[in-house]
N, C-alpha and C. Protein backbone atom coordinates (compact mmCIF):
# COMPACT_ATOMS: atom_id res chain seq x y z
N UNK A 1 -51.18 19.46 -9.01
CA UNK A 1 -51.66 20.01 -10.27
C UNK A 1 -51.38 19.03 -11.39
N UNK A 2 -52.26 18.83 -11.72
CA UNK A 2 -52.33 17.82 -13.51
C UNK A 2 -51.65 18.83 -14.69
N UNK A 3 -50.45 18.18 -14.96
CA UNK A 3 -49.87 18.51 -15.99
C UNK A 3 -50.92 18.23 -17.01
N UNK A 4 -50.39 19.21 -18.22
CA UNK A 4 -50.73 19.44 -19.58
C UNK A 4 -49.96 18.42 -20.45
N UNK A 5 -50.92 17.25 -20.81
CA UNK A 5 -50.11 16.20 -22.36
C UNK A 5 -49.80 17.41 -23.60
N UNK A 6 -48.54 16.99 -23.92
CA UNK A 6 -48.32 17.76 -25.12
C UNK A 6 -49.75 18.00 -26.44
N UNK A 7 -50.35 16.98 -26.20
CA UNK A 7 -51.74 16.68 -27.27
C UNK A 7 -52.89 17.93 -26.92
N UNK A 8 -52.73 17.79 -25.44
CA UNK A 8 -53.34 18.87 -24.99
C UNK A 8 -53.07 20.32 -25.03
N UNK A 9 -52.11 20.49 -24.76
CA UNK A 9 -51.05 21.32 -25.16
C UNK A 9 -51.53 22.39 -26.62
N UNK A 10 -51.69 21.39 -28.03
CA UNK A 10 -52.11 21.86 -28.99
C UNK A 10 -53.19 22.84 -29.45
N UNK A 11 -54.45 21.86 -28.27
CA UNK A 11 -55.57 22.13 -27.95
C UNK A 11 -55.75 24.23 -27.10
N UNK A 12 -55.09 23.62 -26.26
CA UNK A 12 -55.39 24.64 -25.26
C UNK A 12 -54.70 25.75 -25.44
N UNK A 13 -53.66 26.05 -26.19
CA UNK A 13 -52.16 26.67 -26.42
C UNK A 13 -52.94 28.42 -26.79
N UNK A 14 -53.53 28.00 -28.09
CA UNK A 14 -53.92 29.65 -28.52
C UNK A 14 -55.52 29.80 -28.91
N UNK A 15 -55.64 28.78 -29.75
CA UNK A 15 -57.10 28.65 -30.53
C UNK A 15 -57.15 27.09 -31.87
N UNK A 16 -58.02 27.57 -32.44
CA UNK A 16 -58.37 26.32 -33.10
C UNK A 16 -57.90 26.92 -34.19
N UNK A 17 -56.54 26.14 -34.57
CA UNK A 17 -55.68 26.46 -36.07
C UNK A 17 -56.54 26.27 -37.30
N UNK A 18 -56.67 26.79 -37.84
CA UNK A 18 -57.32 26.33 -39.13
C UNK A 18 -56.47 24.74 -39.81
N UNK A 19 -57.29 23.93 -40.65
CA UNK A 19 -56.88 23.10 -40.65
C UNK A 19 -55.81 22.85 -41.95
N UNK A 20 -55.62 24.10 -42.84
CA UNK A 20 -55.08 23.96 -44.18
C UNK A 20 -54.09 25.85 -43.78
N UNK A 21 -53.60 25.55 -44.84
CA UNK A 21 -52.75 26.91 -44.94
C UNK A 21 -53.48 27.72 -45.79
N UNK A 22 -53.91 27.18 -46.50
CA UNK A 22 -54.99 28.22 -47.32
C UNK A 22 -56.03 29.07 -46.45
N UNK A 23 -56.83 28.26 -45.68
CA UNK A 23 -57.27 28.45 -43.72
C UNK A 23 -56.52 29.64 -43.67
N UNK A 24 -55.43 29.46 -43.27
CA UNK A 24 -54.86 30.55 -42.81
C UNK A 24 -54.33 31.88 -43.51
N UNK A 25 -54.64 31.89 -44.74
CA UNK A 25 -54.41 32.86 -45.78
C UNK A 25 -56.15 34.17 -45.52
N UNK A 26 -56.92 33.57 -45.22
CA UNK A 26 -58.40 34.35 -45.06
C UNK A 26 -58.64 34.03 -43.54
N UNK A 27 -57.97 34.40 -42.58
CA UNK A 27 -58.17 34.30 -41.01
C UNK A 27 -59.83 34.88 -41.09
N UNK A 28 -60.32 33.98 -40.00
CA UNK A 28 -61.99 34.48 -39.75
C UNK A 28 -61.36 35.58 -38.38
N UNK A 29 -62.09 36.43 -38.85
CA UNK A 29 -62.10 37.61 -37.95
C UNK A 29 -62.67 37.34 -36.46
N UNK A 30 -63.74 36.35 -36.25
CA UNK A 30 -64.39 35.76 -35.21
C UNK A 30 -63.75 34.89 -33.98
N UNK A 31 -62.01 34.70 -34.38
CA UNK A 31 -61.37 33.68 -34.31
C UNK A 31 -60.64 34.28 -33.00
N UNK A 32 -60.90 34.40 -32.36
CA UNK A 32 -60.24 35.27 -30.61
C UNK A 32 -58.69 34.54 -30.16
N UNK A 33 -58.08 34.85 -29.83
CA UNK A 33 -56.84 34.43 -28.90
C UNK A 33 -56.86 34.73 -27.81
N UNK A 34 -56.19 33.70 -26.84
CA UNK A 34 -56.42 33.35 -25.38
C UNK A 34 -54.62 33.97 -24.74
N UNK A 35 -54.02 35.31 -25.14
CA UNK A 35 -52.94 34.91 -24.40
C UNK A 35 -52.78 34.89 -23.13
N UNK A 36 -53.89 34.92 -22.37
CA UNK A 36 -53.27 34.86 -20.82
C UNK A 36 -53.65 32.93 -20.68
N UNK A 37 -54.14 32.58 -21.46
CA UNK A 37 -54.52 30.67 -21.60
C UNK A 37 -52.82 30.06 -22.12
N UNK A 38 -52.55 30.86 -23.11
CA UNK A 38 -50.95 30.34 -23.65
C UNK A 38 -49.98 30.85 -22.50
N UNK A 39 -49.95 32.11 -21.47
CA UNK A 39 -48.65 32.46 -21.02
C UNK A 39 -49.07 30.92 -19.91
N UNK A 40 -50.24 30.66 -19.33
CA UNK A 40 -50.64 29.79 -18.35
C UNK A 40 -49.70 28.31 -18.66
N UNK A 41 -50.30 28.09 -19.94
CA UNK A 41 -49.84 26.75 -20.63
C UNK A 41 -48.16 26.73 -20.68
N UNK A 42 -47.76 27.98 -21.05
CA UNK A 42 -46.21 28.17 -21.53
C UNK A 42 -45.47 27.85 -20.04
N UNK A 43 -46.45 28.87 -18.87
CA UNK A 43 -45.44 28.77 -17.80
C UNK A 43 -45.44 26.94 -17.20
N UNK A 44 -46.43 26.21 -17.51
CA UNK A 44 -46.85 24.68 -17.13
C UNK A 44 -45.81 23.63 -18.17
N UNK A 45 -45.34 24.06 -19.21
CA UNK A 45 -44.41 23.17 -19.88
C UNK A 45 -42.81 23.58 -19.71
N UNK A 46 -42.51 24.91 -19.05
CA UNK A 46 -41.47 25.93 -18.69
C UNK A 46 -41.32 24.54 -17.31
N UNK A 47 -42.29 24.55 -16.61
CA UNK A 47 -42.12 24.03 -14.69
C UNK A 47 -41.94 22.38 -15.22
N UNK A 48 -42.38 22.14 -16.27
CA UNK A 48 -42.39 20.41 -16.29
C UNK A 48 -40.83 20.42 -17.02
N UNK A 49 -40.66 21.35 -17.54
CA UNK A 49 -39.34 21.03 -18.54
C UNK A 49 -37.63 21.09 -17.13
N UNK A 50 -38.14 22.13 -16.00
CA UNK A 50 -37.46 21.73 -15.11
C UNK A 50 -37.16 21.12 -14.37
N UNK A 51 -38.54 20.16 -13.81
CA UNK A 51 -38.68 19.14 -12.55
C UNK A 51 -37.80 17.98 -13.41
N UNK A 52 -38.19 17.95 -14.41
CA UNK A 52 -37.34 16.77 -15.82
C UNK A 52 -38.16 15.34 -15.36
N UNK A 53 -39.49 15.52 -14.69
CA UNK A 53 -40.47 14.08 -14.61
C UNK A 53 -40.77 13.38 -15.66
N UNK A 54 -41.85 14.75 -16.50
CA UNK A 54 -42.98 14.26 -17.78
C UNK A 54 -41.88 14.28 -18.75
N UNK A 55 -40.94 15.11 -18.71
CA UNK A 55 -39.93 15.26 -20.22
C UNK A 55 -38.47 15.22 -19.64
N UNK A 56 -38.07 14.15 -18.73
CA UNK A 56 -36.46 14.05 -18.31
C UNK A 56 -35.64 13.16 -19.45
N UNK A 57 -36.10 12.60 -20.39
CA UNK A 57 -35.51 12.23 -21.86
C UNK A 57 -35.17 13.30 -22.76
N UNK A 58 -35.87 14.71 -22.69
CA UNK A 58 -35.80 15.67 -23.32
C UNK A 58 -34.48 15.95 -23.66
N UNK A 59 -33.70 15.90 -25.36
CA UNK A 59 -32.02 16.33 -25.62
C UNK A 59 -31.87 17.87 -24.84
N UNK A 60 -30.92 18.06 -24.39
CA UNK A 60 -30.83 19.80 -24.16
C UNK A 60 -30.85 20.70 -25.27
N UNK A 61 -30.30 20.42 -26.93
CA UNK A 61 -31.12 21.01 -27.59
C UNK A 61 -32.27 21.12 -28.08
N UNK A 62 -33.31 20.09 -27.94
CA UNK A 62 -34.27 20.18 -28.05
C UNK A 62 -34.96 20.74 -27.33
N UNK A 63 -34.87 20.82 -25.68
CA UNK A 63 -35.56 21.97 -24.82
C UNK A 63 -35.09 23.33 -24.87
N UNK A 64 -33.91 23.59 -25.49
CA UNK A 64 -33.26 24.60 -26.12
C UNK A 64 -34.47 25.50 -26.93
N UNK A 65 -34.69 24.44 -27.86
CA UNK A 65 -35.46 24.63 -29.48
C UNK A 65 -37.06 24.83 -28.56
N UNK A 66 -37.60 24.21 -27.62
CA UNK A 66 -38.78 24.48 -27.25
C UNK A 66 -38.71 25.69 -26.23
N UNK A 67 -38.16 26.55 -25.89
CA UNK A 67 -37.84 27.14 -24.90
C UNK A 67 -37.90 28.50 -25.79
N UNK A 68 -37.51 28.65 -26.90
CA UNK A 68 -36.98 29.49 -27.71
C UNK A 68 -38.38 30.05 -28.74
N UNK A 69 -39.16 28.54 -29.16
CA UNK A 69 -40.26 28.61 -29.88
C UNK A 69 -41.60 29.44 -28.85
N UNK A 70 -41.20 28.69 -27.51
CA UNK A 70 -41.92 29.90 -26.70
C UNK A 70 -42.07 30.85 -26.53
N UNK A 71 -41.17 31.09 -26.65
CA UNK A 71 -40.60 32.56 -26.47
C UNK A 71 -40.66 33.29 -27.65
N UNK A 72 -40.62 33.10 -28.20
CA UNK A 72 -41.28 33.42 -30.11
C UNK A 72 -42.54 33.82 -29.95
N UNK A 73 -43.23 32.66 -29.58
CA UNK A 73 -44.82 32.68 -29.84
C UNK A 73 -45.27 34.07 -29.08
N UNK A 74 -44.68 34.17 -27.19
CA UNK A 74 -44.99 34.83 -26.44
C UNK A 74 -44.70 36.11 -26.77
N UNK A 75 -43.95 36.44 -27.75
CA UNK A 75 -43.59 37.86 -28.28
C UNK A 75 -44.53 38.12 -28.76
N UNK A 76 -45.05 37.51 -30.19
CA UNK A 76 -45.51 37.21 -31.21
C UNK A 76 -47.54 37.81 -31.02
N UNK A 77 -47.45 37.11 -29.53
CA UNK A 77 -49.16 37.23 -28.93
C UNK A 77 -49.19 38.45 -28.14
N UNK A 78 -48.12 39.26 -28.03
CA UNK A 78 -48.12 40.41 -27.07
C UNK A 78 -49.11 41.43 -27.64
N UNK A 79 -50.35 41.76 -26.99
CA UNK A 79 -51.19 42.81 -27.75
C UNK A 79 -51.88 42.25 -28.09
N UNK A 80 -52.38 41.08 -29.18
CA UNK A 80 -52.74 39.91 -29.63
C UNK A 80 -54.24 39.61 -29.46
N UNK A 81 -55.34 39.83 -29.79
CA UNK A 81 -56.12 39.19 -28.91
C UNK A 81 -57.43 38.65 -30.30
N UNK A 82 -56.88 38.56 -32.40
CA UNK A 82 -57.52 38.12 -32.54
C UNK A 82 -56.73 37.51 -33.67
N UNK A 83 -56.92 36.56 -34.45
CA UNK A 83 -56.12 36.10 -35.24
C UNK A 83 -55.92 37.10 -36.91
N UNK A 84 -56.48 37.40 -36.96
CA UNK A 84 -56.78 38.58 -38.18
C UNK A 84 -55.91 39.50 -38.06
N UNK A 85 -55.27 40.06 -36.60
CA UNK A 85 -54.44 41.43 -36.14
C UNK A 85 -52.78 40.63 -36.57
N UNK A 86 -52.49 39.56 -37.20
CA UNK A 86 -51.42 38.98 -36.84
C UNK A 86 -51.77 39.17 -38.83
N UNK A 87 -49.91 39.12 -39.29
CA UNK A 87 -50.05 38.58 -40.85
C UNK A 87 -49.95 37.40 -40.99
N UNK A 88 -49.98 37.15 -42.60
CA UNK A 88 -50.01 35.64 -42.79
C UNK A 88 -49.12 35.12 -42.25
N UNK A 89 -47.78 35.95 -42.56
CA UNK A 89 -46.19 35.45 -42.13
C UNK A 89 -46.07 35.31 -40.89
N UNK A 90 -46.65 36.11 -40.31
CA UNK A 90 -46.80 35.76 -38.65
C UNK A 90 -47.75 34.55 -38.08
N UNK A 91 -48.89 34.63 -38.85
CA UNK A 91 -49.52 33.11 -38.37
C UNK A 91 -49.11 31.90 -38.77
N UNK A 92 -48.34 32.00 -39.88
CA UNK A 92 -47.90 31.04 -40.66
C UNK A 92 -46.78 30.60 -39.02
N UNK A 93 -45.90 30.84 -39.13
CA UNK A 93 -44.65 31.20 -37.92
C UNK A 93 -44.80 31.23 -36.66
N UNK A 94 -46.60 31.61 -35.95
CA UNK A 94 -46.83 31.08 -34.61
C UNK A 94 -47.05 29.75 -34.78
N UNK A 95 -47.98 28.77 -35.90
CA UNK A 95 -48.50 27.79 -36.21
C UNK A 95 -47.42 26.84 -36.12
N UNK A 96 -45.76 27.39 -37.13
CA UNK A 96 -45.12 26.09 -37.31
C UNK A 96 -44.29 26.51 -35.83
N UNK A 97 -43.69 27.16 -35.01
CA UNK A 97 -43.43 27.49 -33.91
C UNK A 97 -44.44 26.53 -32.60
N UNK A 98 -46.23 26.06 -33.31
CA UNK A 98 -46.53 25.50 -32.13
C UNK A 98 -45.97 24.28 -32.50
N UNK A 99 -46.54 23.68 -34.03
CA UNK A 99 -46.18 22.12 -34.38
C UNK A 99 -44.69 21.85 -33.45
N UNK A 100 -43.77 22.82 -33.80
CA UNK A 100 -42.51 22.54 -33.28
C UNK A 100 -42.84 22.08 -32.10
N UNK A 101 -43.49 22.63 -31.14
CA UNK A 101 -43.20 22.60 -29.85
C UNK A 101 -44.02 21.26 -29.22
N UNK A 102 -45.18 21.27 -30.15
CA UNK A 102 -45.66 19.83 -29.87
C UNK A 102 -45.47 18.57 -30.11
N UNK A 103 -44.14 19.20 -31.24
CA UNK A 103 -43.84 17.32 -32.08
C UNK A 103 -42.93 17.39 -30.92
N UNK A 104 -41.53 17.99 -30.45
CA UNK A 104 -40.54 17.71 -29.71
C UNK A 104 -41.25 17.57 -28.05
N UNK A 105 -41.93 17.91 -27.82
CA UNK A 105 -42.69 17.40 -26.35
C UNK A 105 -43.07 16.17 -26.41
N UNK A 106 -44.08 15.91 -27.61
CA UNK A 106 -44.51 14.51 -27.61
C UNK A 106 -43.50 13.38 -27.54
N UNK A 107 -42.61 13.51 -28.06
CA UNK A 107 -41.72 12.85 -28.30
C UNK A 107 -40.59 12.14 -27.12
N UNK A 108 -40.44 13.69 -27.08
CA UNK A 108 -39.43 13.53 -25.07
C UNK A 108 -40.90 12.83 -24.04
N UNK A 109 -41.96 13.23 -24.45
CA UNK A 109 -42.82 12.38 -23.13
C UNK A 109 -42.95 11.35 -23.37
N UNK A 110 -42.80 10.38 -24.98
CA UNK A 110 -43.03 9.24 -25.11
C UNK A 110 -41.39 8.32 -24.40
N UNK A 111 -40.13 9.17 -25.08
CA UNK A 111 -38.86 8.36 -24.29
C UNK A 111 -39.42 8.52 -22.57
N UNK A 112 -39.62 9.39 -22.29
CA UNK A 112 -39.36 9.82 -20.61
C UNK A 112 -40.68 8.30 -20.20
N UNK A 113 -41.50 8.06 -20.77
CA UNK A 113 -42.27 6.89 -19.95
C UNK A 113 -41.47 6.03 -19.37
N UNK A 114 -41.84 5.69 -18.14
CA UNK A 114 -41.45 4.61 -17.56
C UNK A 114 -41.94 2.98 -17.50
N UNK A 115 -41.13 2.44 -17.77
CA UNK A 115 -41.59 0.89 -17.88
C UNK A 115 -41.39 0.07 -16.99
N UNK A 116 -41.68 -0.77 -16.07
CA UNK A 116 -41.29 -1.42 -14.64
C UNK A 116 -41.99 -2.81 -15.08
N UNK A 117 -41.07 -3.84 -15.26
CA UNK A 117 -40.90 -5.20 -15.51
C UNK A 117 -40.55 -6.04 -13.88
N UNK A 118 -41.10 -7.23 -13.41
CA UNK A 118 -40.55 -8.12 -12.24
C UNK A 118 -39.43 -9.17 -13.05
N UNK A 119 -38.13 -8.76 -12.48
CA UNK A 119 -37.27 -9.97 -13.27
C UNK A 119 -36.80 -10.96 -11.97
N UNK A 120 -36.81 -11.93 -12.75
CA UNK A 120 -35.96 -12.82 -11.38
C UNK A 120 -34.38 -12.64 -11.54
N UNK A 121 -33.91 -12.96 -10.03
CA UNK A 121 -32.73 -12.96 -10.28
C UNK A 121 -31.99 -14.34 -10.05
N UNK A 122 -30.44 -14.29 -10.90
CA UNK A 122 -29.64 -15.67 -10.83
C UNK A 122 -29.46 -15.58 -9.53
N UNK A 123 -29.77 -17.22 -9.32
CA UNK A 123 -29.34 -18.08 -7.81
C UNK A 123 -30.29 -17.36 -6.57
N UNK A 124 -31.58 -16.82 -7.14
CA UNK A 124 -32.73 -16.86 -5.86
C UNK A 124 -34.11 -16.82 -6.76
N UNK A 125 -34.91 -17.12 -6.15
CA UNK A 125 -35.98 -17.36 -6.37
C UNK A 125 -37.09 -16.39 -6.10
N UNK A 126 -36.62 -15.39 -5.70
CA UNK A 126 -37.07 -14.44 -5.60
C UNK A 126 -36.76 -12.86 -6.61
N UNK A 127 -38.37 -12.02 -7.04
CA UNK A 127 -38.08 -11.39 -8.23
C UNK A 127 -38.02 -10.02 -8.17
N UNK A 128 -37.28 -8.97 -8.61
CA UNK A 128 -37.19 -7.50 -8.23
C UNK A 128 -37.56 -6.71 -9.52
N UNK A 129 -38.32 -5.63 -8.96
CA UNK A 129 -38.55 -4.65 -10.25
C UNK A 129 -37.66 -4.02 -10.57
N UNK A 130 -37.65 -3.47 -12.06
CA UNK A 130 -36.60 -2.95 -12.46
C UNK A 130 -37.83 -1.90 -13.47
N UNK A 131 -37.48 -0.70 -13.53
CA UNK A 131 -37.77 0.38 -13.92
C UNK A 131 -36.73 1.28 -14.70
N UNK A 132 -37.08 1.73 -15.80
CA UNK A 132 -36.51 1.92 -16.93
C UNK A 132 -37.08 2.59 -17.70
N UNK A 133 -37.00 4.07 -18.17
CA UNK A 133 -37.48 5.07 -18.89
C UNK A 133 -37.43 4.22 -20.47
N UNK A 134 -37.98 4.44 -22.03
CA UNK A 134 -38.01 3.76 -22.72
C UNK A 134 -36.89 3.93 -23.91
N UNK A 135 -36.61 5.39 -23.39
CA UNK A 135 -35.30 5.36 -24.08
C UNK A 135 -34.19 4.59 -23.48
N UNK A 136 -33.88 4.51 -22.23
CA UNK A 136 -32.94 3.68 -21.08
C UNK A 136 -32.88 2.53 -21.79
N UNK A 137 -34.13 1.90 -21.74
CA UNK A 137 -34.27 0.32 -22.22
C UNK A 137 -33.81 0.09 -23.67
N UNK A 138 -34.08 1.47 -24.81
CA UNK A 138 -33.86 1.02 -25.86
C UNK A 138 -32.11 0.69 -25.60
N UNK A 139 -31.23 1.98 -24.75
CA UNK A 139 -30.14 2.66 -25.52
C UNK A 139 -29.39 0.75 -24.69
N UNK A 140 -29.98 0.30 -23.49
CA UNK A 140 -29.64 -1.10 -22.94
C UNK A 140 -29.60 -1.84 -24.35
N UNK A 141 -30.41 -2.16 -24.81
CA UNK A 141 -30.75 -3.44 -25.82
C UNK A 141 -29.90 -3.16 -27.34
N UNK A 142 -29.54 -1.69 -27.29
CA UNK A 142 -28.51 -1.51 -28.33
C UNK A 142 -26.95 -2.05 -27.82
N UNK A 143 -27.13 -1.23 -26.80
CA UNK A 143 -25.46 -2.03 -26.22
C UNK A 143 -25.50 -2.93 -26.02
N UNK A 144 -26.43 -4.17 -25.83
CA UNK A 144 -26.42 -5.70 -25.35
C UNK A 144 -26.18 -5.80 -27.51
N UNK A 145 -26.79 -5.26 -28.01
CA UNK A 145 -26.26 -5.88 -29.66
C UNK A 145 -25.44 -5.40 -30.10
N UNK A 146 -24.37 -4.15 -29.94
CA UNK A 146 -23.23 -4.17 -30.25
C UNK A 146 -22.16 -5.04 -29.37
N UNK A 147 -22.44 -5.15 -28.22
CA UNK A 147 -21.63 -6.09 -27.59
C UNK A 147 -21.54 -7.90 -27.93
N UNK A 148 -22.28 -7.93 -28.75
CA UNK A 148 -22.67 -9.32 -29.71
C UNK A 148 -21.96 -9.28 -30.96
N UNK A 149 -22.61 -7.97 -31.55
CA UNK A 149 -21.66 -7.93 -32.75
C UNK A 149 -20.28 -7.88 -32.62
N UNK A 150 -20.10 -6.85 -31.22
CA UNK A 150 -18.21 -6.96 -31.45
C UNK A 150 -17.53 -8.54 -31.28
N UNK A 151 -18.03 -8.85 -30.09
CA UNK A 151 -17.61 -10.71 -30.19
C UNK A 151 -17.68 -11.64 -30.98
N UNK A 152 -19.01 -11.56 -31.91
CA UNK A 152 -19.31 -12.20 -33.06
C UNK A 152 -18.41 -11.85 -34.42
N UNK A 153 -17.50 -10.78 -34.03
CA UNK A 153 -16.62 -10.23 -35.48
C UNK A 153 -15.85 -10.57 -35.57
N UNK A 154 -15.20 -11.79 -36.40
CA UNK A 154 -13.99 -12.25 -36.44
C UNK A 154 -12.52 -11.24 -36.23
N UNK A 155 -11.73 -12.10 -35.68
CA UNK A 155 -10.58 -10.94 -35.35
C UNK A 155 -9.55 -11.19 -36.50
N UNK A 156 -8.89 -10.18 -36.55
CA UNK A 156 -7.70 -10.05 -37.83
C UNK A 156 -6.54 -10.67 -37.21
N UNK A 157 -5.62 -11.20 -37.43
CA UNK A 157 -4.53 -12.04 -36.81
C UNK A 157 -3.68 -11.25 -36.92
N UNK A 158 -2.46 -11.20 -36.57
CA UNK A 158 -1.18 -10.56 -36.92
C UNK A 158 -0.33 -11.54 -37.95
N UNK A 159 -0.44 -10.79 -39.15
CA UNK A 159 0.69 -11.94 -40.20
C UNK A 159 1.80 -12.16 -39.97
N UNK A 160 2.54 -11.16 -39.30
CA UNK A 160 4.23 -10.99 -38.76
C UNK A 160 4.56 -11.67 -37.02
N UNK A 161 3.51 -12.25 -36.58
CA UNK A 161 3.46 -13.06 -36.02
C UNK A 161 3.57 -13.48 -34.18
């Protein structure tokens, strides 16, 4: 089964958000909700958030915070079936409840990519892949520059000798 991109995610989640908040102050009555399309979607980012493939960079509070916004929304759509039956305060609150859920997905799926470089190794001539999620590689290249800076920092002497 083809996982859902968080981008997609946006798309497919409930309906087509209006694009302003004002939008959402005069809901078109015409405007239908899909919740058996969102519990589908919810249970597909629920199964990816466990395997930890598409989102294994994910902080634990942040799948905390997406886990929770779900669960919000899924209350929220119970009965649900047009955008007009919901108040402002409530659409206002499923809307920033989805942004939430799509900025912190996007985000954990962009660390969780994997990057696979051929490096050679000292004293053979022969070269091995090395694979490395992109947060991995960053949090590497930070510790290779604090480990520069600490050597590069002059040391304090003892005056007493």
């Amino acid at each position: 089964m083809k996982s859902l991109a968080p981008a997609a995610f946006a798309v497919a989640l409930l309906f087509a958000v209006p694009a302003a908040a004002d939008d959402m102050a005069q809901p078109d009555s015409h405007v239908k909700l899909n919740p058996a399309a969102f519990l589908e979607n919810k249970a597909t980012v629920e199964k990816e958030l466990r395997s930890g493939d598409l989102y294994r960079e994910i902080e634990k509070a942040d799948k905390e915070r997406v886990l929770s916004a779900l669960d919000r929304m899924a209350e929220q759509l119970e009965g649900v079936t047009r955008l007009d039956q919901l108040s402002p305060e409530q659409r206002t609150a499923l809307f920033n409840d989805q942004e939430l859920v799509n900025t912190l997905l996007t985000a954990a799926r962009d660390e969780s990519r994997l990057v696979c470089e051929r490096r050679g190794t000292v004293g053979s001539r022969f070269k091995t892949t090395h694979c490395e999620t992109v947060k991995q590689r960053r949090e590497r290249a930070r510790a290779a520059q604090d480990m520069v800076r600490q050597y590069m920092r002059p040391t304090m002497k003892n005056p007493g000798g």
